[in-house]
PDB file of N, CA and C in Angstrom:
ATOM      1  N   UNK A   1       1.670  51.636  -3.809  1.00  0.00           N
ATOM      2  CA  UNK A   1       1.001  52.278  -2.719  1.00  0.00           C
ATOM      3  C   UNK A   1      -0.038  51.314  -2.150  1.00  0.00           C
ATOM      4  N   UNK A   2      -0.172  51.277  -0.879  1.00  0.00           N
ATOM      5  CA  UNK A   2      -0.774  50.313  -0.118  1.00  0.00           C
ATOM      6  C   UNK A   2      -1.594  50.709   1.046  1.00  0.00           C
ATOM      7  N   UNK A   3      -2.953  50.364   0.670  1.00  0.00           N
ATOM      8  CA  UNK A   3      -4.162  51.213   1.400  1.00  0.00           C
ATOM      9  C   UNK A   3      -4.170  50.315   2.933  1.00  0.00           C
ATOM     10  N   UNK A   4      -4.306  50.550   3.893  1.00  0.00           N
ATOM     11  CA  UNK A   4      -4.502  49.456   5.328  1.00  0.00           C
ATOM     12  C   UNK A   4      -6.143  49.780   5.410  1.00  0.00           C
ATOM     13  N   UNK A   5      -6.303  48.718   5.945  1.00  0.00           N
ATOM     14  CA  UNK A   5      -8.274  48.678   6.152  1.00  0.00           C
ATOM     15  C   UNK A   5      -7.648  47.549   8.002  1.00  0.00           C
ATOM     16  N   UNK A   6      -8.831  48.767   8.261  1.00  0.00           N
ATOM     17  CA  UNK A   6      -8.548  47.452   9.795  1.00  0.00           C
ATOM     18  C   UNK A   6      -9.613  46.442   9.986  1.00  0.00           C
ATOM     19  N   UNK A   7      -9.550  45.229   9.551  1.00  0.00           N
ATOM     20  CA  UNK A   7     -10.323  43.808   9.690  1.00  0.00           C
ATOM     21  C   UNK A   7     -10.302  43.186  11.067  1.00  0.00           C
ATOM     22  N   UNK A   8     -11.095  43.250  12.214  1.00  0.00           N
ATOM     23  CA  UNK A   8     -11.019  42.950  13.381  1.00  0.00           C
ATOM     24  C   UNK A   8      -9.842  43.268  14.156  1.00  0.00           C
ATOM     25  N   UNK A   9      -9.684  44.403  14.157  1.00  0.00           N
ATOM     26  CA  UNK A   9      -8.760  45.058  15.204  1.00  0.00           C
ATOM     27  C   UNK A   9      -7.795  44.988  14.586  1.00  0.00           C
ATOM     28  N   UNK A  10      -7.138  44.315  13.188  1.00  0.00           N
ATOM     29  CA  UNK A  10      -5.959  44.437  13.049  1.00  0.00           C
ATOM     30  C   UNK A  10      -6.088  44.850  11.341  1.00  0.00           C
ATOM     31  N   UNK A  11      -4.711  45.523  11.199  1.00  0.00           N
ATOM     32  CA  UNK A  11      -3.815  45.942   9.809  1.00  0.00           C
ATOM     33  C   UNK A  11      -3.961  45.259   8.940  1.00  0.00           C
ATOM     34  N   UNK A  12      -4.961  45.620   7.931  1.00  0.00           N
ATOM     35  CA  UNK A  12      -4.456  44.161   7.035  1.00  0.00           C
ATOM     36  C   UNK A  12      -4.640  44.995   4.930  1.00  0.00           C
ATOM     37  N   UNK A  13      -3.442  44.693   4.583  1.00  0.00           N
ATOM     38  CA  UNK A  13      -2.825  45.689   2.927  1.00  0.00           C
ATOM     39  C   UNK A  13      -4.133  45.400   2.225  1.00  0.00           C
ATOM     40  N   UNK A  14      -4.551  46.373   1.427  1.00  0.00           N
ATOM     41  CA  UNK A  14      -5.385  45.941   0.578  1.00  0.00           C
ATOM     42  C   UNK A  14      -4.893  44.715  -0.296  1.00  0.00           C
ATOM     43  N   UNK A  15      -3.836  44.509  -0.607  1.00  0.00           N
ATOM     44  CA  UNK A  15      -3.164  43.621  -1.816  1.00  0.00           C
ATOM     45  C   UNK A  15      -3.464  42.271  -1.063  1.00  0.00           C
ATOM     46  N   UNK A  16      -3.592  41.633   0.344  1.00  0.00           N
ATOM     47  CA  UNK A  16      -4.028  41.041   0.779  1.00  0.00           C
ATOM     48  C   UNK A  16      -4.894  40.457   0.936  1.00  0.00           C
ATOM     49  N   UNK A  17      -6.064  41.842   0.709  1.00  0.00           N
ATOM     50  CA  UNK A  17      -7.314  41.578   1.021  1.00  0.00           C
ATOM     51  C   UNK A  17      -8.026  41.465  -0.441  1.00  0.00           C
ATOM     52  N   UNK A  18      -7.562  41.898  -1.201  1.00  0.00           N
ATOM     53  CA  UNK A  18      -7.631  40.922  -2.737  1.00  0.00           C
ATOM     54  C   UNK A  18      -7.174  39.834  -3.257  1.00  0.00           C
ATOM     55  N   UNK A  19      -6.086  39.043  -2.410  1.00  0.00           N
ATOM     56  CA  UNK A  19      -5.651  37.872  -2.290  1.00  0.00           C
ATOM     57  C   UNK A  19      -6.816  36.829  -1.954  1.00  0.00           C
ATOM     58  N   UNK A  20      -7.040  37.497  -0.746  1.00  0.00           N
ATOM     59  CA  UNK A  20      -7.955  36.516   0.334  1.00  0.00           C
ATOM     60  C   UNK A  20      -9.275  36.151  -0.882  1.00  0.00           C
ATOM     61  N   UNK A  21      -9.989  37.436  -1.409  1.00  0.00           N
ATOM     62  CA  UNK A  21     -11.288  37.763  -2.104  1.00  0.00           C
ATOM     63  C   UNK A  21     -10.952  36.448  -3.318  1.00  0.00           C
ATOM     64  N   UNK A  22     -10.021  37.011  -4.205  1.00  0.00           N
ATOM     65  CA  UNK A  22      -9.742  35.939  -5.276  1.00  0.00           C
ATOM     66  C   UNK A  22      -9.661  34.481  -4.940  1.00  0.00           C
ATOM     67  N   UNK A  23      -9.111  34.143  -4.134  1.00  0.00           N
ATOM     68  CA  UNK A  23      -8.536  32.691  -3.839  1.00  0.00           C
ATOM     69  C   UNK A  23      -9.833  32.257  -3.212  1.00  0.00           C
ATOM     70  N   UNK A  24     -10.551  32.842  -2.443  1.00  0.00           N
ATOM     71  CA  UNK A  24     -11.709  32.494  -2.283  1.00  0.00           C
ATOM     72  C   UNK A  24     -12.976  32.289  -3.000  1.00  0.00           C
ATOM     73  N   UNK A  25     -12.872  33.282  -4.092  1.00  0.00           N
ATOM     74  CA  UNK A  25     -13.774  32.949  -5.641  1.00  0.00           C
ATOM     75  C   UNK A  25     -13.261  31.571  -6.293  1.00  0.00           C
ATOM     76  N   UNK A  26     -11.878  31.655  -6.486  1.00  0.00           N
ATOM     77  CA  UNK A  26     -11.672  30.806  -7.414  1.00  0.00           C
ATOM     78  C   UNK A  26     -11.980  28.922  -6.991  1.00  0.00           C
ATOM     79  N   UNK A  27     -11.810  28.992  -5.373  1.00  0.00           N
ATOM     80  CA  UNK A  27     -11.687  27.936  -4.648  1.00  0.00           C
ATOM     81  C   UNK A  27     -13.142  27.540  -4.131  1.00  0.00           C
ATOM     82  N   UNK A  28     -14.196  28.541  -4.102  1.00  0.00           N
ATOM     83  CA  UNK A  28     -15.581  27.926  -4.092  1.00  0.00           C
ATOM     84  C   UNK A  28     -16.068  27.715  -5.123  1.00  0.00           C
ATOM     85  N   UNK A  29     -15.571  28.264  -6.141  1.00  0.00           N
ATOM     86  CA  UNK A  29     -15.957  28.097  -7.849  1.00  0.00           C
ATOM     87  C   UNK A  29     -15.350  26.333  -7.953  1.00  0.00           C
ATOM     88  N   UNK A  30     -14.405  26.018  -7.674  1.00  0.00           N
ATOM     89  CA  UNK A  30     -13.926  24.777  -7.605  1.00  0.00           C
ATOM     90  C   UNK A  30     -15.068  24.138  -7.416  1.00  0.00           C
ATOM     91  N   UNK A  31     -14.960  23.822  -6.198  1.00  0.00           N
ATOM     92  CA  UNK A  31     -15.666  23.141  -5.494  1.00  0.00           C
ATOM     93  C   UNK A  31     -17.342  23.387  -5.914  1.00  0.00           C
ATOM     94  N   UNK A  32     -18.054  24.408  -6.134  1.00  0.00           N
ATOM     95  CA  UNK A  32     -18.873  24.097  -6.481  1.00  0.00           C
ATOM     96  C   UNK A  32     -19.300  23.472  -8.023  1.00  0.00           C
ATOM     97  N   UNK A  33     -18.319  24.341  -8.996  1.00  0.00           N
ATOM     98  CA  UNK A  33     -18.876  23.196 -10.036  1.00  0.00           C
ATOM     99  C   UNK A  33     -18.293  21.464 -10.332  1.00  0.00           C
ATOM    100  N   UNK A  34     -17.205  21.624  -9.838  1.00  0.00           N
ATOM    101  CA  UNK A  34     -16.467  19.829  -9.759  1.00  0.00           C
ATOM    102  C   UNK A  34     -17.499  18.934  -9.481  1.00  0.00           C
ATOM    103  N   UNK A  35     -18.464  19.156  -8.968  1.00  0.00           N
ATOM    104  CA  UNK A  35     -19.420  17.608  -9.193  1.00  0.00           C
ATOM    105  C   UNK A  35     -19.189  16.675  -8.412  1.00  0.00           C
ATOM    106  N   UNK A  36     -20.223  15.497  -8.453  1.00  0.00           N
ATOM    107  CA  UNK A  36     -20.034  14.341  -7.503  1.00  0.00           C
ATOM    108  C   UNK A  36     -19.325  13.268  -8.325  1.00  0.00           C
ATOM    109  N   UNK A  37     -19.441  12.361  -7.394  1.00  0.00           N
ATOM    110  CA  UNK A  37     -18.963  11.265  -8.064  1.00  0.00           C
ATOM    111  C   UNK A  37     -19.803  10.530  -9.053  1.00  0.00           C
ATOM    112  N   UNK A  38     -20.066  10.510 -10.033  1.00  0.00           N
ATOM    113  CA  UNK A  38     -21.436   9.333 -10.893  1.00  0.00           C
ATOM    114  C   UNK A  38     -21.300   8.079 -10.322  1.00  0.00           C
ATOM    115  N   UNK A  39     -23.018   7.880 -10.260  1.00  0.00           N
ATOM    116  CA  UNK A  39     -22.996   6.194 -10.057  1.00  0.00           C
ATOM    117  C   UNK A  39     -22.805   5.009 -10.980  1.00  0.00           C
ATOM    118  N   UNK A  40     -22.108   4.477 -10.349  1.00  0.00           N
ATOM    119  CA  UNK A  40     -21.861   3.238 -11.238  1.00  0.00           C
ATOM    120  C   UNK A  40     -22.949   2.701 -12.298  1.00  0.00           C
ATOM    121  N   UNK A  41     -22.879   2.219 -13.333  1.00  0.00           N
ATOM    122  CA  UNK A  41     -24.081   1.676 -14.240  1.00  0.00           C
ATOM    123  C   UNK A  41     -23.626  -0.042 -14.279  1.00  0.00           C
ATOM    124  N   UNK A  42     -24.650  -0.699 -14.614  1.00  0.00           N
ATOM    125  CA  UNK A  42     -24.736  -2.130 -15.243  1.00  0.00           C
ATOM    126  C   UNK A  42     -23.333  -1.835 -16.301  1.00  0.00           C
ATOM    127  N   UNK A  43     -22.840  -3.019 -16.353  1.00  0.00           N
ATOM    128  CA  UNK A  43     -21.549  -2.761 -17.350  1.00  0.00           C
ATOM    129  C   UNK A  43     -22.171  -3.557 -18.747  1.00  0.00           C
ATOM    130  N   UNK A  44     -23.273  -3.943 -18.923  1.00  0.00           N
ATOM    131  CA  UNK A  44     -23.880  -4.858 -20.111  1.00  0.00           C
ATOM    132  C   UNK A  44     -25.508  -4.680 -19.757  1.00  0.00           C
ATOM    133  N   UNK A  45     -26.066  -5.051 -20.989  1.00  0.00           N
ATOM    134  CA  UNK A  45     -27.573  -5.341 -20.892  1.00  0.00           C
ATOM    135  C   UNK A  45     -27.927  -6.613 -19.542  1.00  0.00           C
ATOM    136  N   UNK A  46     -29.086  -6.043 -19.420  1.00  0.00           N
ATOM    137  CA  UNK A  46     -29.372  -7.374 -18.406  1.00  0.00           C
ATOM    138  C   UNK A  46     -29.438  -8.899 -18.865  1.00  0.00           C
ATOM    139  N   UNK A  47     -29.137  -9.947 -18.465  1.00  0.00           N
ATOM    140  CA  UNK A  47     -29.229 -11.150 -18.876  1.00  0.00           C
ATOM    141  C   UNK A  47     -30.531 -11.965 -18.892  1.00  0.00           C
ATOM    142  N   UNK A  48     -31.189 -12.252 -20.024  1.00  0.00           N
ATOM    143  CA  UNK A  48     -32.827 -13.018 -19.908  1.00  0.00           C
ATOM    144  C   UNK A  48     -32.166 -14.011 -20.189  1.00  0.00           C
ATOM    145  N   UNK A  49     -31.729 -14.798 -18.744  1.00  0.00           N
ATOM    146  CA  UNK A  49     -31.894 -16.550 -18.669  1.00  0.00           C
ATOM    147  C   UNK A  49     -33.029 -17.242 -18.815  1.00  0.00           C
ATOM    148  N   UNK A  50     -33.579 -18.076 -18.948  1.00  0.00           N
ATOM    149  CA  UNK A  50     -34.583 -19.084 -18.773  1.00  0.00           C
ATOM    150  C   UNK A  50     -34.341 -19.605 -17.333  1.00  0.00           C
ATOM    151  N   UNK A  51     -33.536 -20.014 -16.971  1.00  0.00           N
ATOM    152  CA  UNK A  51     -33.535 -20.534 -15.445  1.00  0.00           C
ATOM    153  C   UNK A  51     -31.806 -20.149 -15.390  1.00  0.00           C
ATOM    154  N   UNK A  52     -31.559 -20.258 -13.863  1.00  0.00           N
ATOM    155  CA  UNK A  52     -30.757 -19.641 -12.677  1.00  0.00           C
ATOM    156  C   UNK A  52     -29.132 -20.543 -13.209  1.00  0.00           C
ATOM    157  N   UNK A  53     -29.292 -21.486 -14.050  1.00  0.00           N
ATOM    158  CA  UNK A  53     -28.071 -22.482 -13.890  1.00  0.00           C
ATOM    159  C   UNK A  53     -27.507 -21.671 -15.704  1.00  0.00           C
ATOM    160  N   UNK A  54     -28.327 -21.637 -16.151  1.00  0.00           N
ATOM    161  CA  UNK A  54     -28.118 -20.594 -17.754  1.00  0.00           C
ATOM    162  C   UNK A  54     -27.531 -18.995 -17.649  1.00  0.00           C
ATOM    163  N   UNK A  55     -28.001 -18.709 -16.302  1.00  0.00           N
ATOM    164  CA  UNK A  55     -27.725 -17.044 -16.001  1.00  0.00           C
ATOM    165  C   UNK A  55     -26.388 -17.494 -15.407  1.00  0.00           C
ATOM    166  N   UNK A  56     -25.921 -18.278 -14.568  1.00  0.00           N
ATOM    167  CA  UNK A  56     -24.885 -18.324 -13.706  1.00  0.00           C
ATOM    168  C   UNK A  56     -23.703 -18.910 -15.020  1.00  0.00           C
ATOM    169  N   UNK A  57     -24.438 -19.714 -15.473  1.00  0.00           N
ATOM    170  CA  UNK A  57     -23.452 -20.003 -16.998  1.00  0.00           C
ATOM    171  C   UNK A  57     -22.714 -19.300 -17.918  1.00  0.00           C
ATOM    172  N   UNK A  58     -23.923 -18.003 -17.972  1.00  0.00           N
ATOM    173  CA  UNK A  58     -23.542 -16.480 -19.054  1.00  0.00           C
ATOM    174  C   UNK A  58     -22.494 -15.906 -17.986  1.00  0.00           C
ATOM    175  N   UNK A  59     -23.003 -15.885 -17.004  1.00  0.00           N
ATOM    176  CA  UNK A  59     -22.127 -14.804 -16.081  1.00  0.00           C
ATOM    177  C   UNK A  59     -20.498 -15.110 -15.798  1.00  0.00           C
ATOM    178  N   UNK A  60     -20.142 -16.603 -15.875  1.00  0.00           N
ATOM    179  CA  UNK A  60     -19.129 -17.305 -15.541  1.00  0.00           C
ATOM    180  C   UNK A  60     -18.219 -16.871 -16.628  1.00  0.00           C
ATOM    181  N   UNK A  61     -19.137 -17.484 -18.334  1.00  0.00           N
ATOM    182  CA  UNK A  61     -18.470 -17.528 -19.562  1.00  0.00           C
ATOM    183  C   UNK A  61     -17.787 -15.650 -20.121  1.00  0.00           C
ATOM    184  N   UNK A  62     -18.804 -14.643 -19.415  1.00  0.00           N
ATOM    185  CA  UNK A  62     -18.086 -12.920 -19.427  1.00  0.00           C
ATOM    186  C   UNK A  62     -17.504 -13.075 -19.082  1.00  0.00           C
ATOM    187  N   UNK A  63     -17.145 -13.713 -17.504  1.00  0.00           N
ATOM    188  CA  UNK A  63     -15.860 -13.149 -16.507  1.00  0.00           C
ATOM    189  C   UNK A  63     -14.818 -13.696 -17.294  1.00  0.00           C
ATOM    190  N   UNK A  64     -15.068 -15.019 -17.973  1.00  0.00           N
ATOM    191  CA  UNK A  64     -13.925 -15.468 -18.298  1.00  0.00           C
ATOM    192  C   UNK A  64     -13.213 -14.664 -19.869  1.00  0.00           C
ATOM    193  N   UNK A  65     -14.476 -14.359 -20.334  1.00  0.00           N
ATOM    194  CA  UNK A  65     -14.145 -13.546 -21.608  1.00  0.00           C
ATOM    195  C   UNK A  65     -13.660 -12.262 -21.549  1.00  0.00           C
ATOM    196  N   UNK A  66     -14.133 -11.621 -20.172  1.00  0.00           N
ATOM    197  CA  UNK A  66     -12.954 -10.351 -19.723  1.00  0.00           C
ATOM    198  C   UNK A  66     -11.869 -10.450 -19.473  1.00  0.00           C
ATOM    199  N   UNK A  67     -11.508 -11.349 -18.954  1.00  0.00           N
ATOM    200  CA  UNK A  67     -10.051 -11.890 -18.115  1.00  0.00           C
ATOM    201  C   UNK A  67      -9.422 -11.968 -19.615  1.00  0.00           C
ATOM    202  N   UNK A  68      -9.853 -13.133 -20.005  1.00  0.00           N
ATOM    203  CA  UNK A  68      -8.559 -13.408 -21.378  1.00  0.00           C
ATOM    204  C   UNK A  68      -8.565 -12.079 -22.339  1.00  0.00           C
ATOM    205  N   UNK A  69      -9.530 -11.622 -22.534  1.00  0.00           N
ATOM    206  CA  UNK A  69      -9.330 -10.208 -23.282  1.00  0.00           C
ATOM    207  C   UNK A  69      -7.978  -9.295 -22.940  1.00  0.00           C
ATOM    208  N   UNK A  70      -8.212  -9.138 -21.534  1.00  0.00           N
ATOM    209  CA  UNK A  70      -6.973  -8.068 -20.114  1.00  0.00           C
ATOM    210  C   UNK A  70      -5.298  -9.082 -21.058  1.00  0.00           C
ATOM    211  N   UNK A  71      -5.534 -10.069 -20.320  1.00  0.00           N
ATOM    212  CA  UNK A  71      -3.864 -10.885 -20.512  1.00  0.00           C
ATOM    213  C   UNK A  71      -3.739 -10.787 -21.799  1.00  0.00           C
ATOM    214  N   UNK A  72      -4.440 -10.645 -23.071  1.00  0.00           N
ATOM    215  CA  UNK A  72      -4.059 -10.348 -24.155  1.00  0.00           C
ATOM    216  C   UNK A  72      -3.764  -9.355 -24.886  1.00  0.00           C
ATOM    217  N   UNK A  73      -4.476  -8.270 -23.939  1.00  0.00           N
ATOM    218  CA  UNK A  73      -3.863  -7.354 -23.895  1.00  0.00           C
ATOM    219  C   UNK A  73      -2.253  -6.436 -23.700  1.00  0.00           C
ATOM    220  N   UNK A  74      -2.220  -7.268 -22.930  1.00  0.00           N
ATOM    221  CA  UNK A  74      -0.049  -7.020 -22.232  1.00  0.00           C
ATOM    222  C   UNK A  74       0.547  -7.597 -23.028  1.00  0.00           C
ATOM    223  N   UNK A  75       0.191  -8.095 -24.065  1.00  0.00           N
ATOM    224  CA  UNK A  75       1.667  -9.077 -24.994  1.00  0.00           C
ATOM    225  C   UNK A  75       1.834  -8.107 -26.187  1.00  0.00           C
TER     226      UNK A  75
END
């Protein structure tokens, strides 16, 4: 059995209009608790060089120690 309610001039089933209600709870419930995106962090402690040619040295010798880590990875 199916109750009609008139919603701006027109016919519309109750079974509908509990459709609409639910999907609309469940879909702002989404969206409101899903969250943002997190910001990125430092991927390591900060580096205490002594001078700029020692920091650029550390920084070179990670990249390279990430890289070969990755390709050794796939074998």
């Amino acid at each position: 059995m199916v109750v009609y309610y008139q919603v701006a001039g027109k016919k519309v089933g109750s079974h509908v209009l509990s459709m609409a209600v639910l999907g609309t709870m469940f879909a702002g419930s989404y969206l409101a608790l899903g969250g943002g995106s997190k910001p990125k962090t430092a991927a390591g402690p900060p580096i205490n060089a002594s001078s700029k040619e020692e920091g650029d040295f550390i920084q070179q010798f990670l990249k390279e120690v990430d890289g070969g880590d990755k390709k050794s990875e796939k074998h």
